[in-house]
C-alpha atoms as a PDB file:
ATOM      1  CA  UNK A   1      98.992   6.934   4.608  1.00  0.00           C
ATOM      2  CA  UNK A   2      97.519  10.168   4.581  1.00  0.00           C
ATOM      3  CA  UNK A   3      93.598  10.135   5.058  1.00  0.00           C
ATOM      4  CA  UNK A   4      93.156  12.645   2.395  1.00  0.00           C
ATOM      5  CA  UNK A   5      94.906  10.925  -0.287  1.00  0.00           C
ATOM      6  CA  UNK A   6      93.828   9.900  -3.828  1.00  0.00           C
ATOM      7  CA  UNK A   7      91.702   6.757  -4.348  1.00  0.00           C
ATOM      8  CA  UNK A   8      94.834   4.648  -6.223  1.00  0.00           C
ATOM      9  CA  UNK A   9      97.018   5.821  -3.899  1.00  0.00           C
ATOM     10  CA  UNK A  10      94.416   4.547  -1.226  1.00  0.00           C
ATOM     11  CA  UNK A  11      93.944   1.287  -3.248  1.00  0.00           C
ATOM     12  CA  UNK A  12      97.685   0.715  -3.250  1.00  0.00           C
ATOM     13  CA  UNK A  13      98.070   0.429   0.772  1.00  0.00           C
ATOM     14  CA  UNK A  14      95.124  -1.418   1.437  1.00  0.00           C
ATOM     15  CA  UNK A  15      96.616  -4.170  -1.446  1.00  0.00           C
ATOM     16  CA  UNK A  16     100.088  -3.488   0.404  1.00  0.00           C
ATOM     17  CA  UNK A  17      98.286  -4.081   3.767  1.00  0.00           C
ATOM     18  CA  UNK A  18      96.758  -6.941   2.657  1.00  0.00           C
ATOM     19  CA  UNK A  19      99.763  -8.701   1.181  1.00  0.00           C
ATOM     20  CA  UNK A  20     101.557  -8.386   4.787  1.00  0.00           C
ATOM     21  CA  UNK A  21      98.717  -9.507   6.515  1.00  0.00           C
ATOM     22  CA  UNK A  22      98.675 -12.730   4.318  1.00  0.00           C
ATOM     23  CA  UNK A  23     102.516 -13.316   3.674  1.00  0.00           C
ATOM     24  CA  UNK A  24     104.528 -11.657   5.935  1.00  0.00           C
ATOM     25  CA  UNK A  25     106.615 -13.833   8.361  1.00  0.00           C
ATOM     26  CA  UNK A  26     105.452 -13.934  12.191  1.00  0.00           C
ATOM     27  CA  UNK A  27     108.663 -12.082  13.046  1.00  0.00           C
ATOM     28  CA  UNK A  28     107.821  -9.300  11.106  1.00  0.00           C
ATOM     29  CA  UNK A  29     106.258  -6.820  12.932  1.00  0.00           C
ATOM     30  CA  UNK A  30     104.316  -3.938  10.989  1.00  0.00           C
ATOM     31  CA  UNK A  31     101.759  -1.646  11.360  1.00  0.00           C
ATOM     32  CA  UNK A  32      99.849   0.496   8.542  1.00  0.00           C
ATOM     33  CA  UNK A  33      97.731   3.200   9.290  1.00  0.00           C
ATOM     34  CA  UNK A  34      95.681   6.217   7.951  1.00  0.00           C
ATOM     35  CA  UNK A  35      96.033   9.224   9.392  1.00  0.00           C
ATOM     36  CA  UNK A  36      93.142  11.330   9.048  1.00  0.00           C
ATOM     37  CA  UNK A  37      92.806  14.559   7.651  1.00  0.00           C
ATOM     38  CA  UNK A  38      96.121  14.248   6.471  1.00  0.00           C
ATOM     39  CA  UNK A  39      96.910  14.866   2.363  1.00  0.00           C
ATOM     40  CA  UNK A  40     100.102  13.789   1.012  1.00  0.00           C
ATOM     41  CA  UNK A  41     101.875  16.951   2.158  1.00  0.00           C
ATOM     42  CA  UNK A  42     101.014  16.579   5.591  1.00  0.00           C
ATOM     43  CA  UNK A  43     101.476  12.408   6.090  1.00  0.00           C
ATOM     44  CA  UNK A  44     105.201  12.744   6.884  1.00  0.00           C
ATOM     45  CA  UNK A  45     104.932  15.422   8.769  1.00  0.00           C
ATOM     46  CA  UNK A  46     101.928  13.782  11.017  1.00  0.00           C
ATOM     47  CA  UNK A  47     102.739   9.985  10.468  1.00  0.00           C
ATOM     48  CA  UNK A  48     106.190   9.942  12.005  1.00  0.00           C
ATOM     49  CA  UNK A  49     105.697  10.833  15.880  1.00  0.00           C
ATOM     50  CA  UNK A  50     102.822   7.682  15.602  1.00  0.00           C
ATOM     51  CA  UNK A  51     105.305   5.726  13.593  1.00  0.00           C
ATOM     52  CA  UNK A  52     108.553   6.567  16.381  1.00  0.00           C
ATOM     53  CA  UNK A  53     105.645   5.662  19.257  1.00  0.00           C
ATOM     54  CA  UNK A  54     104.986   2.176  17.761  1.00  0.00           C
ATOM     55  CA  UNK A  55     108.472   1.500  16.889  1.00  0.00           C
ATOM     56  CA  UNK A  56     109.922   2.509  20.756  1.00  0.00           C
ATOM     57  CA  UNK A  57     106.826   1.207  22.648  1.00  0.00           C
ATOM     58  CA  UNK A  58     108.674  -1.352  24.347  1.00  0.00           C
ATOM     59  CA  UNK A  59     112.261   0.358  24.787  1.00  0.00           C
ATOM     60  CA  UNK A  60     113.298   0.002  28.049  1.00  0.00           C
ATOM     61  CA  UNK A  61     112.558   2.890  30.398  1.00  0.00           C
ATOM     62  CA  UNK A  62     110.148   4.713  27.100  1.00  0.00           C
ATOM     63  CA  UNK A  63     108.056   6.402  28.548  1.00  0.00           C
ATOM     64  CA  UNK A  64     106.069   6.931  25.186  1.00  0.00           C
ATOM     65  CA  UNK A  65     102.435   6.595  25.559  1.00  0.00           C
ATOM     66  CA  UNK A  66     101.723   3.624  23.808  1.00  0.00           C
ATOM     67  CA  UNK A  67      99.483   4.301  20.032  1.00  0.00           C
ATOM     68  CA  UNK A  68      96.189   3.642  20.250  1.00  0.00           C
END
């Protein structure tokens, strides 16, 4: 989620976030983030090298840095 982006769409993830944070199974894994200074344009563009980090972090022989 883009850190520039419009109050409902901001209100939308955090009730999103909430709902796996309270319901999702333990074998889910997630993660939801803002990225700032992003607007909805931009979020793709700057959310998926964070989003391919998180997802690969453990691949064997990655050598992704691991998101902070």
């Amino acid at each position: 989620m883009g850190g520039e982006e419009v109050e409902r769409m901001v209100a939308a993830f955090d009730r999103m976030r909430g709902v796996l944070a309270k319901r999702a199974p333990e074998t889910l894994r997630w993660q939801a983030d803002r990225i700032p200074g992003a607007d909805h344009q931009k979020n793709g563009e700057w959310a998926t090298p964070v989003g391919f980090r998180w997802m690969f972090r453990e691949f064997p022989g990655s050598r992704l840095p691991a998101p902070e």
